[in-house]
Protein backbone atom coordinates (compact mmCIF):
# COMPACT_ATOMS: atom_id res chain seq x y z
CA UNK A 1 69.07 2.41 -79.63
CA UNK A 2 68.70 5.67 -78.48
CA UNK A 3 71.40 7.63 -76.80
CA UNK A 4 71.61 7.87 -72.71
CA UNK A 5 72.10 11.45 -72.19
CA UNK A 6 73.73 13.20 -68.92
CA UNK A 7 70.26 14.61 -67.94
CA UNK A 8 68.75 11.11 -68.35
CA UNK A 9 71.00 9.67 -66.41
CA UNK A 10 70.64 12.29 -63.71
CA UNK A 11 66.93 12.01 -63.62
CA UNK A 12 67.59 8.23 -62.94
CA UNK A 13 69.91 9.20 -60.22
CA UNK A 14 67.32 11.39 -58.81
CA UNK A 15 64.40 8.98 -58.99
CA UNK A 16 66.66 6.14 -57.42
CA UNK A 17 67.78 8.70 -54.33
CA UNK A 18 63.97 9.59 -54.19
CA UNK A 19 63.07 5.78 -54.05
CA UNK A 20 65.71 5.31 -51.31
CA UNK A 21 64.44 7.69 -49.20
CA UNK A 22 60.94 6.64 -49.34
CA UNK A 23 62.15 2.97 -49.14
CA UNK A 24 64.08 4.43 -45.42
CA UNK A 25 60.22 6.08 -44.40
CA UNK A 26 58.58 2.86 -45.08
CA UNK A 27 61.54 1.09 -42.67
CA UNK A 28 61.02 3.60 -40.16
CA UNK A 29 57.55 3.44 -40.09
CA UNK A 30 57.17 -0.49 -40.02
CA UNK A 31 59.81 0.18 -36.76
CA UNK A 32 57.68 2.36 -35.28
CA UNK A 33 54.53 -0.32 -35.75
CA UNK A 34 56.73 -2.93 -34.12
CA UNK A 35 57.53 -0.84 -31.35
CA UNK A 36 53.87 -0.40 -30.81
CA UNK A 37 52.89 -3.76 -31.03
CA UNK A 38 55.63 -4.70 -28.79
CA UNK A 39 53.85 -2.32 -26.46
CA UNK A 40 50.13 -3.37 -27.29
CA UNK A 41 51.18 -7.29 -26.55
CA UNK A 42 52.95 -5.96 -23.20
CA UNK A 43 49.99 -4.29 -21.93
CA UNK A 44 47.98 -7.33 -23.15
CA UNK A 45 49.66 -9.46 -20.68
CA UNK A 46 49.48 -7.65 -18.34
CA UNK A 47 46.18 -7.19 -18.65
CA UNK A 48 45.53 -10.72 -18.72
CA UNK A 49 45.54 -11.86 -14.93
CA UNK A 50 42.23 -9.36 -15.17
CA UNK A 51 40.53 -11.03 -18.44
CA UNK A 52 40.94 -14.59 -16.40
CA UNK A 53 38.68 -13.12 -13.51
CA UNK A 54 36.11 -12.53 -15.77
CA UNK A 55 34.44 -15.74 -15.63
CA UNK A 56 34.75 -15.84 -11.79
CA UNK A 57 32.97 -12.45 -11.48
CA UNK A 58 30.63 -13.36 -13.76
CA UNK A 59 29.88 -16.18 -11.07
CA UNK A 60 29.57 -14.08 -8.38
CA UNK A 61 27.21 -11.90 -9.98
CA UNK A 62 25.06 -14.71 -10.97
CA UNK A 63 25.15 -15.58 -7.08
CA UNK A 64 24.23 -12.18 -6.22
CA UNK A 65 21.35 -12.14 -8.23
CA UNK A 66 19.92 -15.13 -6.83
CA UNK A 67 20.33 -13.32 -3.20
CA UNK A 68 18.39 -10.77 -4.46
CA UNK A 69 16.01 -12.59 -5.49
CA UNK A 70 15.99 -14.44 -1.96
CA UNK A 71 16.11 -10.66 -0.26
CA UNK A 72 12.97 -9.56 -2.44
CA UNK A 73 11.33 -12.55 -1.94
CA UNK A 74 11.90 -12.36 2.19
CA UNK A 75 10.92 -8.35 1.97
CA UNK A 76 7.73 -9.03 0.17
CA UNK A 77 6.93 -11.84 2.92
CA UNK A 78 7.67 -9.36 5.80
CA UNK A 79 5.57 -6.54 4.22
CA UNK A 80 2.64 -9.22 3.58
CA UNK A 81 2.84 -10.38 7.03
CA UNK A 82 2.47 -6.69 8.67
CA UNK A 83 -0.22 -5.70 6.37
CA UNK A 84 -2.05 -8.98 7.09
CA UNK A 85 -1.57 -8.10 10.94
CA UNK A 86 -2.63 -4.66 10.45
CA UNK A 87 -5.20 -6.09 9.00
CA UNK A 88 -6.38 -8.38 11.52
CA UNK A 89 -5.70 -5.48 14.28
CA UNK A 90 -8.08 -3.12 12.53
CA UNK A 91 -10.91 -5.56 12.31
CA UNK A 92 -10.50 -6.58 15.74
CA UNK A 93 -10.47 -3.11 16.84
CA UNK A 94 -13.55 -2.52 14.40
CA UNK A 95 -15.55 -5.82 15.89
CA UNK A 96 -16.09 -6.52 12.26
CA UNK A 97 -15.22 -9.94 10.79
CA UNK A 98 -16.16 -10.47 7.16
CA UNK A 99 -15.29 -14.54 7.05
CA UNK A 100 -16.93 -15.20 10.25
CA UNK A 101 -20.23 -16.78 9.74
């Protein structure tokens, strides 16, 4: 066996404060990560009075698109009814009637 030396053992002495040091970084760091978590899950409930309204906005838009459907569907009547009176004005006004026999 070979002999332990005093600069052997302070290089071991070294490496183990060097190892404790990182070993405290790593501690402090997966503290920090908890800490944010802790704060990510906090703003995640809170948040989550919002994310159950989705499905009832959802809903609402789905109704809203159906009245606009109904609103194009009246505008497009009330524009084909004036243009069909125009219509009827102008050939009245003109005398001529192409569908009377």
């Amino acid at each position: 066996m070979a002999t332990v030396t005093e600069n052997d053992l302070k290089e071991l002495k070294d490496l183990i404060t060097a190892q404790s040091g990182q070993i405290a970084n790593i501690q402090t760091q997966i503290t920090d990560l908890r800490i944010s978590m802790g704060k990510v899950e906090a703003t995640l409930q809170a948040q989550q009075p919002y994310i159950q309204k989705i499905p009832d906005l959802a809903e609402k838009v789905g109704e809203l698109t159906k009245w606009r459907q109904i609103g194009y569907g009246l505008i497009t009547g009330v524009f084909g009814a004036v243009f069909a009176l125009i219509g009827l004005l102008l050939m009245s006004l003109t005398k001529v009637y192409p569908f009377h026999p």
